[in-house]
PDB file of N, CA and C in Angstrom:
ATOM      1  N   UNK A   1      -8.734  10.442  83.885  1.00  0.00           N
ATOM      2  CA  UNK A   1      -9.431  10.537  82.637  1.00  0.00           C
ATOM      3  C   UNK A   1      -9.135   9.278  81.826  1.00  0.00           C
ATOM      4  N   UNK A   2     -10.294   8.869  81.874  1.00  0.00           N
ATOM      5  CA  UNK A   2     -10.254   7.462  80.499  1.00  0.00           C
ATOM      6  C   UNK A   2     -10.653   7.814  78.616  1.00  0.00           C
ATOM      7  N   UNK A   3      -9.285   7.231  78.058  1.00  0.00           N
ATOM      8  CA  UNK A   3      -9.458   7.709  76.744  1.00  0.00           C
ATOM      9  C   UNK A   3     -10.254   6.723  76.021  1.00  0.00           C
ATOM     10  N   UNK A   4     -10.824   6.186  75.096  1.00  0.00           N
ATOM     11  CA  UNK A   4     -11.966   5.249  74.653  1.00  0.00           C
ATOM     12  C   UNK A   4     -11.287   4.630  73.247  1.00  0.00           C
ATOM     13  N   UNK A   5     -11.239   3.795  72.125  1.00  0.00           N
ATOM     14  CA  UNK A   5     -10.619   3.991  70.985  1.00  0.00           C
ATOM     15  C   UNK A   5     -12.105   3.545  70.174  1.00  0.00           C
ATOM     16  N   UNK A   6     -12.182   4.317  69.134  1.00  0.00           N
ATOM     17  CA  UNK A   6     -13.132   4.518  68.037  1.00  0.00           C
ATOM     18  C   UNK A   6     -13.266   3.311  67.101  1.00  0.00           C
ATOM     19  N   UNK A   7     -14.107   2.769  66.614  1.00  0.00           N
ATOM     20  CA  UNK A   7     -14.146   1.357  66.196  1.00  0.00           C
ATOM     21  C   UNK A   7     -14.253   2.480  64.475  1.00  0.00           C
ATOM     22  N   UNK A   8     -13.088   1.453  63.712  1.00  0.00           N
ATOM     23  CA  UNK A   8     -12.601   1.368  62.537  1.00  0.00           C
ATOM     24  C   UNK A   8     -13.608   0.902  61.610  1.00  0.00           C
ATOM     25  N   UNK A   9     -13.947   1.034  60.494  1.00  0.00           N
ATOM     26  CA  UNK A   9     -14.840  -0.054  59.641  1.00  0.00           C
ATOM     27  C   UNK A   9     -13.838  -0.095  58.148  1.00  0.00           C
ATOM     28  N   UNK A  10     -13.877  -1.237  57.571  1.00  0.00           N
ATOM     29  CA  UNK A  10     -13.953  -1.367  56.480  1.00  0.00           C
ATOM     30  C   UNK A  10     -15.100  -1.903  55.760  1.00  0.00           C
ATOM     31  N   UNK A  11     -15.848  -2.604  56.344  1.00  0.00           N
ATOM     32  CA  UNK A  11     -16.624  -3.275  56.146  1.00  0.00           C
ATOM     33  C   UNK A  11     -17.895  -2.989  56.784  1.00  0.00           C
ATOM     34  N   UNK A  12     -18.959  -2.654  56.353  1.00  0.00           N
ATOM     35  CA  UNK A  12     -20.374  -2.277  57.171  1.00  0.00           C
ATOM     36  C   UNK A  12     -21.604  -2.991  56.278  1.00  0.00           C
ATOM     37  N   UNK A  13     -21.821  -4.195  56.713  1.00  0.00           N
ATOM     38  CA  UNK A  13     -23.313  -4.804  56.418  1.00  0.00           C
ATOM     39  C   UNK A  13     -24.199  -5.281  57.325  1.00  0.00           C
ATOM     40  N   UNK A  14     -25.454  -4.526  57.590  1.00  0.00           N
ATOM     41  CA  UNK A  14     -26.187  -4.497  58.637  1.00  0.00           C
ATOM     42  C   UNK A  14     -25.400  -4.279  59.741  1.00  0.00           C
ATOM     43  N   UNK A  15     -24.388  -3.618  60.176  1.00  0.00           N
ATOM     44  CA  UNK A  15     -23.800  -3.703  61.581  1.00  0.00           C
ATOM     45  C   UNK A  15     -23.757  -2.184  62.239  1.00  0.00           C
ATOM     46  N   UNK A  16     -23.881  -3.509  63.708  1.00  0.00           N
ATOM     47  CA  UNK A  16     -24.648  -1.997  64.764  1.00  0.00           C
ATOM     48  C   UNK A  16     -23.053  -1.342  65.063  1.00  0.00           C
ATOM     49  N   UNK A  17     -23.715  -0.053  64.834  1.00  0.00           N
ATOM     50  CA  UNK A  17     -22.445   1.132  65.465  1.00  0.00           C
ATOM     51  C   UNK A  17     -22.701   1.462  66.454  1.00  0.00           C
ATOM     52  N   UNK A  18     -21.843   2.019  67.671  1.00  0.00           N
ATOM     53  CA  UNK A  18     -21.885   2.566  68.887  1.00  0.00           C
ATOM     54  C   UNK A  18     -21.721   3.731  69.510  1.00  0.00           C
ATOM     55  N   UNK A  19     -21.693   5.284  68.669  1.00  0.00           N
ATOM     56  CA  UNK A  19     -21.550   6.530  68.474  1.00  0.00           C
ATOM     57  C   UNK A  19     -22.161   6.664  67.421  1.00  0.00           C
ATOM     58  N   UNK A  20     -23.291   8.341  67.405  1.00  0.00           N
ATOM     59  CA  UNK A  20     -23.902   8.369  66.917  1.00  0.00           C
ATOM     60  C   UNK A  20     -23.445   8.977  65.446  1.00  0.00           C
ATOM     61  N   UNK A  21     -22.194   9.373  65.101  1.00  0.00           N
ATOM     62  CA  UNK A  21     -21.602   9.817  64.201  1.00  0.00           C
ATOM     63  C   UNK A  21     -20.623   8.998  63.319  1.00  0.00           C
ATOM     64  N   UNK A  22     -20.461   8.349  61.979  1.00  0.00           N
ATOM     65  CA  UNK A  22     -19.529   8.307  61.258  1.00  0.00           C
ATOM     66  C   UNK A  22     -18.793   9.261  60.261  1.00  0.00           C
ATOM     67  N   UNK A  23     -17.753   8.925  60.427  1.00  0.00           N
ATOM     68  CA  UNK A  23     -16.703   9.794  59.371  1.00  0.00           C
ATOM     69  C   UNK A  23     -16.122   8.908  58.043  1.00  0.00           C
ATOM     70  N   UNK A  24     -16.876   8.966  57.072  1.00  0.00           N
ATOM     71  CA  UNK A  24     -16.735   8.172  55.581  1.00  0.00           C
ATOM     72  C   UNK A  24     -15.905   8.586  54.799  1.00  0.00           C
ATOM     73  N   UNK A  25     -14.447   8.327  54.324  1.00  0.00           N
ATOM     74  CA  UNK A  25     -13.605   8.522  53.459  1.00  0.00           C
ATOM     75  C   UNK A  25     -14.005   7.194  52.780  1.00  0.00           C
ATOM     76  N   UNK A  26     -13.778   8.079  51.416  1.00  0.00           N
ATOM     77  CA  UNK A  26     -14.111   7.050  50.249  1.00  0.00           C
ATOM     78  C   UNK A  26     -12.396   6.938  49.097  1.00  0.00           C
ATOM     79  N   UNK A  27     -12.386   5.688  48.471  1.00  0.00           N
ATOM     80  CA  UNK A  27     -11.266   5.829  48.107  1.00  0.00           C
ATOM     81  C   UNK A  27     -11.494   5.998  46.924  1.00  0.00           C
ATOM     82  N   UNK A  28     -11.241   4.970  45.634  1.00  0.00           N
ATOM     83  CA  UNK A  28     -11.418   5.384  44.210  1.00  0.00           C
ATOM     84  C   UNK A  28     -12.960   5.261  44.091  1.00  0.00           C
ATOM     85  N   UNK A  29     -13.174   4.662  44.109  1.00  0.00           N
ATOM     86  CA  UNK A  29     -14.916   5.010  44.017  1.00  0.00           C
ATOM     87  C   UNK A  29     -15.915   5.188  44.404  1.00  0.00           C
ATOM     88  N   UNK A  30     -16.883   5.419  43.934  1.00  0.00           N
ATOM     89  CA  UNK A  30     -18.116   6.320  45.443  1.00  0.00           C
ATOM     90  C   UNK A  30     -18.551   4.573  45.821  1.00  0.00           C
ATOM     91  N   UNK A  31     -19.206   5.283  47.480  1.00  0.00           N
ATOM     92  CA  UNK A  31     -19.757   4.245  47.934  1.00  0.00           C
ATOM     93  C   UNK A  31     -21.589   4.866  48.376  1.00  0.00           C
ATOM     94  N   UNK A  32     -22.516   4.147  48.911  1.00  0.00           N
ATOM     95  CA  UNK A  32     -23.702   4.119  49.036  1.00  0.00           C
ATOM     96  C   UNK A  32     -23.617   4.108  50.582  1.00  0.00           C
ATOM     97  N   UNK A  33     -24.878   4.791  51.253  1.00  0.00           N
ATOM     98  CA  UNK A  33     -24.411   5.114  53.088  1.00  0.00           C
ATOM     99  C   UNK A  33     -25.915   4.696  53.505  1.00  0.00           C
ATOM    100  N   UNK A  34     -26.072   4.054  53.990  1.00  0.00           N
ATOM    101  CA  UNK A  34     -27.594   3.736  54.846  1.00  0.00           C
ATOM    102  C   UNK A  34     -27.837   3.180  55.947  1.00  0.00           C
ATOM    103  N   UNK A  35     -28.205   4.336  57.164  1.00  0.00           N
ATOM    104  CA  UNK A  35     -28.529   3.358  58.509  1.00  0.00           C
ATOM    105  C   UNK A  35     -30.045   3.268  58.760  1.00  0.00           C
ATOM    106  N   UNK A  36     -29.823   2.327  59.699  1.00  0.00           N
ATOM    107  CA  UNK A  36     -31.251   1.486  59.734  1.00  0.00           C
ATOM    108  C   UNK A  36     -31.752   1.948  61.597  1.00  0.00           C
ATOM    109  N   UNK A  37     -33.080   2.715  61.703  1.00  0.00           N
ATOM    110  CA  UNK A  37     -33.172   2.684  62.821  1.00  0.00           C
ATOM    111  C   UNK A  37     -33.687   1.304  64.075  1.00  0.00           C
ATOM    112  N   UNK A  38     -33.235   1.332  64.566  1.00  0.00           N
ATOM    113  CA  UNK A  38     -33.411  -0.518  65.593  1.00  0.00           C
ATOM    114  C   UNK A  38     -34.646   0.190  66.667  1.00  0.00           C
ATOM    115  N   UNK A  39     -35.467  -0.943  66.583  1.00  0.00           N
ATOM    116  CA  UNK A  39     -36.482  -0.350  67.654  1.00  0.00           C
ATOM    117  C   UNK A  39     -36.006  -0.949  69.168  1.00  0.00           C
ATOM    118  N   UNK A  40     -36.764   0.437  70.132  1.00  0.00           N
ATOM    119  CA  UNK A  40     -36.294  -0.196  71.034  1.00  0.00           C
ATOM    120  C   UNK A  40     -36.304  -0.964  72.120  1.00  0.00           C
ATOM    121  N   UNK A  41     -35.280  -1.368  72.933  1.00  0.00           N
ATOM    122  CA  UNK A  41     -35.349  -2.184  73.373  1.00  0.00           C
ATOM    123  C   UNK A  41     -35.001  -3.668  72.530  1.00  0.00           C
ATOM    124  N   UNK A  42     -34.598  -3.790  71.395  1.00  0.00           N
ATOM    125  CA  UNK A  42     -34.110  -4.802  70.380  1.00  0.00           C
ATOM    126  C   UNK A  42     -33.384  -4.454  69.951  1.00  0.00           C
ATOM    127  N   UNK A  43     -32.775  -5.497  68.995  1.00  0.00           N
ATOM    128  CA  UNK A  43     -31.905  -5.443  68.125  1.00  0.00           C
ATOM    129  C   UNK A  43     -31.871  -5.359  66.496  1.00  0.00           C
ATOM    130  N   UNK A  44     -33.371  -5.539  66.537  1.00  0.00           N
ATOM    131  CA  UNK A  44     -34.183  -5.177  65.168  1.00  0.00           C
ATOM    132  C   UNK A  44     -33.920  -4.091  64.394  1.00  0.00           C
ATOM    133  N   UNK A  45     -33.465  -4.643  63.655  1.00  0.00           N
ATOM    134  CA  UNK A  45     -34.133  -2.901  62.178  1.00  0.00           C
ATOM    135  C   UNK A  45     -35.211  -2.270  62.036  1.00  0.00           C
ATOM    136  N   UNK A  46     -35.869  -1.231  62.153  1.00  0.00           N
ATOM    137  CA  UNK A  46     -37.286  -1.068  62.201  1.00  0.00           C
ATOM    138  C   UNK A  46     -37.548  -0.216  60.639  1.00  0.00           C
ATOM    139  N   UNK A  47     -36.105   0.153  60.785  1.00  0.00           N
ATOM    140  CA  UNK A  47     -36.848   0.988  59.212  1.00  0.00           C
ATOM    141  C   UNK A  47     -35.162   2.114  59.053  1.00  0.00           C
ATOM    142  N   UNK A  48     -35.182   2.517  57.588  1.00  0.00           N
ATOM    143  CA  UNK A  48     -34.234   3.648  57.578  1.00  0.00           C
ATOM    144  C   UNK A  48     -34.354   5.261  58.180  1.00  0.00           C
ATOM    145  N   UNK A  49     -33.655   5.461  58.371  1.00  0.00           N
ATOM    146  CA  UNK A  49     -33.654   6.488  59.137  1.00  0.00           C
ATOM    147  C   UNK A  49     -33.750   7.737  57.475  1.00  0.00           C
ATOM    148  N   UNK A  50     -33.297   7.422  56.911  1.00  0.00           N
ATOM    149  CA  UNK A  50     -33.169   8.277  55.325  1.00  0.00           C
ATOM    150  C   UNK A  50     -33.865   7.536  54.458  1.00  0.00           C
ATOM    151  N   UNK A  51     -34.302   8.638  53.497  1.00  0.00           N
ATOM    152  CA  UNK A  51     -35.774   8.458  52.474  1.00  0.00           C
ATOM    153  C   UNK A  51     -34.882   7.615  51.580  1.00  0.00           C
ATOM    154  N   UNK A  52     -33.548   7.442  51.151  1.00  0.00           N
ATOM    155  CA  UNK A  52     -32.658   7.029  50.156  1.00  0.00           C
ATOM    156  C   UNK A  52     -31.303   6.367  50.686  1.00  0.00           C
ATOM    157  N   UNK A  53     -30.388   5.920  49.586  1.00  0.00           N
ATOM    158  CA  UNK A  53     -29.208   5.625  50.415  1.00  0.00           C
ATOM    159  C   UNK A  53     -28.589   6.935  50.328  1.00  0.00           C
ATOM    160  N   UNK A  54     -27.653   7.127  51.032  1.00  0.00           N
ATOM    161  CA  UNK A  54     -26.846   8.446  50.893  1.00  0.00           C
ATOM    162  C   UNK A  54     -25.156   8.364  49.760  1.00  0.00           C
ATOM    163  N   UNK A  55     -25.163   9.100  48.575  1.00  0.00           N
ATOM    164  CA  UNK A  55     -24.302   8.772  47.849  1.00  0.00           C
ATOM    165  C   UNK A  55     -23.187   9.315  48.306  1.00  0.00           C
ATOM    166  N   UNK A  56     -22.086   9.177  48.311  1.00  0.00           N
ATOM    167  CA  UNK A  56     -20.616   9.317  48.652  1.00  0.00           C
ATOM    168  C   UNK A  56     -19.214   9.212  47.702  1.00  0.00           C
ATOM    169  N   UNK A  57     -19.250  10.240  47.235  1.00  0.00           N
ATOM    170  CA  UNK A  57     -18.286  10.187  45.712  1.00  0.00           C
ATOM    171  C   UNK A  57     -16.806   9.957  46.112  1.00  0.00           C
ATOM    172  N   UNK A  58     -16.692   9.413  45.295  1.00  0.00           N
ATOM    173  CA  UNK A  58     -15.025   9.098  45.423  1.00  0.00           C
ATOM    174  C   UNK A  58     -13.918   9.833  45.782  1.00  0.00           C
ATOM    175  N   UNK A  59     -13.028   9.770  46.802  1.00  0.00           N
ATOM    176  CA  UNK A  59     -12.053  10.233  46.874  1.00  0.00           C
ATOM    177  C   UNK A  59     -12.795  11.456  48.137  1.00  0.00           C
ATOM    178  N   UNK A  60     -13.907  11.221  48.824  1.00  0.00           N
ATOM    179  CA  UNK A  60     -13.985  12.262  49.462  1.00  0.00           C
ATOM    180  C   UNK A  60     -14.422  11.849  51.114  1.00  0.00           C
ATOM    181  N   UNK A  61     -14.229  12.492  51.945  1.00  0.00           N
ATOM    182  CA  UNK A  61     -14.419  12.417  53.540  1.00  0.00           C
ATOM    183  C   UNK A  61     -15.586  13.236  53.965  1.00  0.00           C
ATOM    184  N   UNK A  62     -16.803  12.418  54.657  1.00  0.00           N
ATOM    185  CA  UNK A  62     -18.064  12.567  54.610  1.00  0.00           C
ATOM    186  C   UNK A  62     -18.687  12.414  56.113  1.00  0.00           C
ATOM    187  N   UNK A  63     -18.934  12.759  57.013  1.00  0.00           N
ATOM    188  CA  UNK A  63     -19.570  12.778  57.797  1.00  0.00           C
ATOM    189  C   UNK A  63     -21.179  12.554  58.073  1.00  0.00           C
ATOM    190  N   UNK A  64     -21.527  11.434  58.779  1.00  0.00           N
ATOM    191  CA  UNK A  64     -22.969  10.955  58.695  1.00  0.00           C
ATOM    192  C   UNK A  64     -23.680  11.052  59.981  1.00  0.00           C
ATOM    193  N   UNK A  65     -24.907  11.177  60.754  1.00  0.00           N
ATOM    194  CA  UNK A  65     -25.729  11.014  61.621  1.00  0.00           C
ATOM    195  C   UNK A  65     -25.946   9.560  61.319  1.00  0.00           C
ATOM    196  N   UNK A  66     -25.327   8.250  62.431  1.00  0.00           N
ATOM    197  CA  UNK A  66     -25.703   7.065  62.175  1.00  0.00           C
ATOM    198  C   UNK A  66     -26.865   6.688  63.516  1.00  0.00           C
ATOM    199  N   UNK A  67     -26.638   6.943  64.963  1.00  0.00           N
ATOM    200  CA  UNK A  67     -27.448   6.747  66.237  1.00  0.00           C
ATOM    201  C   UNK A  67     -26.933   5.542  66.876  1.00  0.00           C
ATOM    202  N   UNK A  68     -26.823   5.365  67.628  1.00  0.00           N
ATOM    203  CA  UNK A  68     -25.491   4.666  68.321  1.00  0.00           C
ATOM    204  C   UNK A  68     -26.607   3.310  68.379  1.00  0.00           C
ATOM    205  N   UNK A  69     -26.332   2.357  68.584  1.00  0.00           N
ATOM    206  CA  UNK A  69     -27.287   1.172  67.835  1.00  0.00           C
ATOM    207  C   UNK A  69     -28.006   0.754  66.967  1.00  0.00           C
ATOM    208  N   UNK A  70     -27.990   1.540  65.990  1.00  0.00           N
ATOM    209  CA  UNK A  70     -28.572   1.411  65.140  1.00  0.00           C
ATOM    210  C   UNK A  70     -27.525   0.682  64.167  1.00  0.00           C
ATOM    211  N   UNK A  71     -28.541   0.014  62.962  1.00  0.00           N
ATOM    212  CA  UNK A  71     -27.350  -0.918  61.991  1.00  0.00           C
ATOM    213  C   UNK A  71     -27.327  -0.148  60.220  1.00  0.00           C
ATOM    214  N   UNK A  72     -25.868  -0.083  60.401  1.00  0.00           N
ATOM    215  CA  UNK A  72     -25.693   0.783  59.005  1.00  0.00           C
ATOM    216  C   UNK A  72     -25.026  -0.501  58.107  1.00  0.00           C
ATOM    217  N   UNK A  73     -25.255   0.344  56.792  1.00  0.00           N
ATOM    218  CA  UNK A  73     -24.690  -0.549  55.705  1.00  0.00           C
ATOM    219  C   UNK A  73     -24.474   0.423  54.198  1.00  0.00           C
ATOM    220  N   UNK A  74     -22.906   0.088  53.931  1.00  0.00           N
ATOM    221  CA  UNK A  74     -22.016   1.117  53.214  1.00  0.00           C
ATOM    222  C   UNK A  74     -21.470   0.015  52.042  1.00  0.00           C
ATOM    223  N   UNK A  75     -22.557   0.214  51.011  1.00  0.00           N
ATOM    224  CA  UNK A  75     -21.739  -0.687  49.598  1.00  0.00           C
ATOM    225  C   UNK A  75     -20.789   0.379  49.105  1.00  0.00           C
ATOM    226  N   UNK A  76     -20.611  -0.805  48.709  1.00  0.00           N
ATOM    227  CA  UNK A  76     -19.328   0.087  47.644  1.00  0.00           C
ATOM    228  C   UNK A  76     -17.672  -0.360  48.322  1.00  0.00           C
ATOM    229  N   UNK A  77     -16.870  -0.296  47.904  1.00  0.00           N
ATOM    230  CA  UNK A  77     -15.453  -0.357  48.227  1.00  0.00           C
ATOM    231  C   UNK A  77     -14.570   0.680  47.789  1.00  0.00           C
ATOM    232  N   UNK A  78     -13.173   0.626  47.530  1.00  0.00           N
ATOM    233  CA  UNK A  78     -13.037   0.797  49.126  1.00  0.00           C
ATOM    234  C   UNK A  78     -13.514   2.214  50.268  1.00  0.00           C
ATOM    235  N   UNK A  79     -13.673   1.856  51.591  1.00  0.00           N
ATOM    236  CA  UNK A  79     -14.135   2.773  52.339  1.00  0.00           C
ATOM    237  C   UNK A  79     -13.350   2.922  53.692  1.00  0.00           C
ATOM    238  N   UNK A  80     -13.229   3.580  54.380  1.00  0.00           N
ATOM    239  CA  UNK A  80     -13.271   3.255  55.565  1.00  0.00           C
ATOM    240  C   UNK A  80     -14.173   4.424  56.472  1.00  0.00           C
ATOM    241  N   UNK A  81     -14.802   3.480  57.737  1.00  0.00           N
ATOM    242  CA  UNK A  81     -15.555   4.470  58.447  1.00  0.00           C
ATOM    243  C   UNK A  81     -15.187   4.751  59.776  1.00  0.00           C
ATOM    244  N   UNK A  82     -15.016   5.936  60.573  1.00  0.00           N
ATOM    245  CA  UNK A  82     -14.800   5.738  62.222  1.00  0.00           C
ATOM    246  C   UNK A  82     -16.162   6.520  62.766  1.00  0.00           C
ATOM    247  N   UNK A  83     -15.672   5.899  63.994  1.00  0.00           N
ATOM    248  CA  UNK A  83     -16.987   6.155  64.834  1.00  0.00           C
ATOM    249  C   UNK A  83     -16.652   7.398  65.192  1.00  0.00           C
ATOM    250  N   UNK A  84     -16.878   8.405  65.714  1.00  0.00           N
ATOM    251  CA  UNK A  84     -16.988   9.480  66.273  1.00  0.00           C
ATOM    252  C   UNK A  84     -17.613  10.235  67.228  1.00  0.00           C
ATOM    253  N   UNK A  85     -16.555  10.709  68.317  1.00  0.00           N
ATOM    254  CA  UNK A  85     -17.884  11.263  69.413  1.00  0.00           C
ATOM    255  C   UNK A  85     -17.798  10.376  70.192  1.00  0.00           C
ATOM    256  N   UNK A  86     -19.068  10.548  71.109  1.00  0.00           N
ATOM    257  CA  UNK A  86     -19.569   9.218  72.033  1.00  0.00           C
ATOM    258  C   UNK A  86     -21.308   8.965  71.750  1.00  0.00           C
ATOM    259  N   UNK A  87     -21.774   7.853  72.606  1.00  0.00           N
ATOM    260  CA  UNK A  87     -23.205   7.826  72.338  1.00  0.00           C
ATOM    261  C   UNK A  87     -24.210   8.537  73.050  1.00  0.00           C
ATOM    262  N   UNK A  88     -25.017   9.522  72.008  1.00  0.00           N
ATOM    263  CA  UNK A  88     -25.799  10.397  72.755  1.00  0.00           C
ATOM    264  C   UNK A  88     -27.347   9.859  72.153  1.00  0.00           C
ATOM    265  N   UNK A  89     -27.839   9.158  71.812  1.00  0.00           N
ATOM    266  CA  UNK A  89     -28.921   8.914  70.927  1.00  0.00           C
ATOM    267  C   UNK A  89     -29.732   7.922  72.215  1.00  0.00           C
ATOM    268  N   UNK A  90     -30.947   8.299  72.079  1.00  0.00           N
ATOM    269  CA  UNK A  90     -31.868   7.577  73.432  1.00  0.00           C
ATOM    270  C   UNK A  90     -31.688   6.358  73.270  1.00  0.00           C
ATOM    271  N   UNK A  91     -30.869   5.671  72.327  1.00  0.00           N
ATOM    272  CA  UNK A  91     -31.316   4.195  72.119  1.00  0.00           C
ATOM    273  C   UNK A  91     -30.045   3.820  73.166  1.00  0.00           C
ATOM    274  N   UNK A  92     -29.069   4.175  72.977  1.00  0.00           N
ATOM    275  CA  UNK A  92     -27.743   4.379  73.518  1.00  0.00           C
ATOM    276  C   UNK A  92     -28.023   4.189  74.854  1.00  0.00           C
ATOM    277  N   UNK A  93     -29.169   4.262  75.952  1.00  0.00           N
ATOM    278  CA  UNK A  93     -29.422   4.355  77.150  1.00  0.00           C
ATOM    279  C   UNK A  93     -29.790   2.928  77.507  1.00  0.00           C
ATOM    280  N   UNK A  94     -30.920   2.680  76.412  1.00  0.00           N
ATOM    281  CA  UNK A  94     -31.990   1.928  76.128  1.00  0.00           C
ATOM    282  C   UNK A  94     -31.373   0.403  76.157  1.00  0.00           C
ATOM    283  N   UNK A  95     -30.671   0.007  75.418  1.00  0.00           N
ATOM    284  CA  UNK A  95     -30.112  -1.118  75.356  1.00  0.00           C
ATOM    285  C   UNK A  95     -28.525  -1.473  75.313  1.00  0.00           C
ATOM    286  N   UNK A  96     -28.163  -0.049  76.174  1.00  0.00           N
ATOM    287  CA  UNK A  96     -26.710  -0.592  76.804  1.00  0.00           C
ATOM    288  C   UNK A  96     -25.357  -0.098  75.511  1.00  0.00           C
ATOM    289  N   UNK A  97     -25.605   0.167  74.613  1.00  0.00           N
ATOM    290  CA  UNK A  97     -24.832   0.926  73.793  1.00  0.00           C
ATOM    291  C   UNK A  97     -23.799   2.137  74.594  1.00  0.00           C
ATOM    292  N   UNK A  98     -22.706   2.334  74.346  1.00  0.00           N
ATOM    293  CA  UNK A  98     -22.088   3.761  73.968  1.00  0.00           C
ATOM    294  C   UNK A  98     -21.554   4.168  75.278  1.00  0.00           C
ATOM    295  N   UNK A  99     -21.149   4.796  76.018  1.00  0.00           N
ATOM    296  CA  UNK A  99     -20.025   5.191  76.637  1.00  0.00           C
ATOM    297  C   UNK A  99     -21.053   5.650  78.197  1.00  0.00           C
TER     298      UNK A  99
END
C-alpha cells in the first residue's frame, strides 16, 4: 500500500489543484473561495464553477468541491488549504491529474 501526501496551500491564485476536495481553515479573517472550471483537454479556465465567490468567515474550517484540475483562487489571508481525498473528477482522467 502506497500512502500519497496532500498538497498544503497558503497561497491560491489561479492554481490548479489535484483532488477534487479542499479543506479551508481560515484564521483572523474571512477569506473569499473561487474555482475555475479548465476545459478539457487544457489548461484553460473556462469559467467558474459557482455563481459567486464563496465567503469563508474567520476563524472557521470549511470544506469545498474544487475538481481536480481545475484552478482555484482564495483572497484573503491568512488561510490555509489541503487537498483532500484523491482525484475523481473526469478532468482528472483527461489530462493526467490525480492519483
Amino acid at each position: 500500500m502506497s500512502l500519497t501526501t496532500a498538497n498544503v496551500y497558503t497561497i491560491l491564485g489561479n492554481t490548479t489543484v489535484y483532488t477534487d476536495k479542499l479543506q479551508i481553515s481560515t484564521g483572523a479573517n474571512a477569506v473569499t473561495y473561487q474555482s475555475y472550471a479548465v476545459a478539457l483537454g487544457t489548461n484553460a479556465a473556462a469559467g467558474n464553477i459557482f455563481l459567486a465567490p464563496i465567503n469563508i468567515p474567520a476563524n472557521t474550517v470549511f470544506e469545498a468541491y474544487s475538481g481536480a484540475g481545475n484552478k482555484v483562487t482564495i483572497v484573503g489571508t491568512p488561510f490555509t488549504a489541503l487537498e483532500l481525498g484523491t482525484a475523481s473528477s473526469a478532468l482528472s482522467g483527461v489530462i493526467g491529474y490525480g492519483n
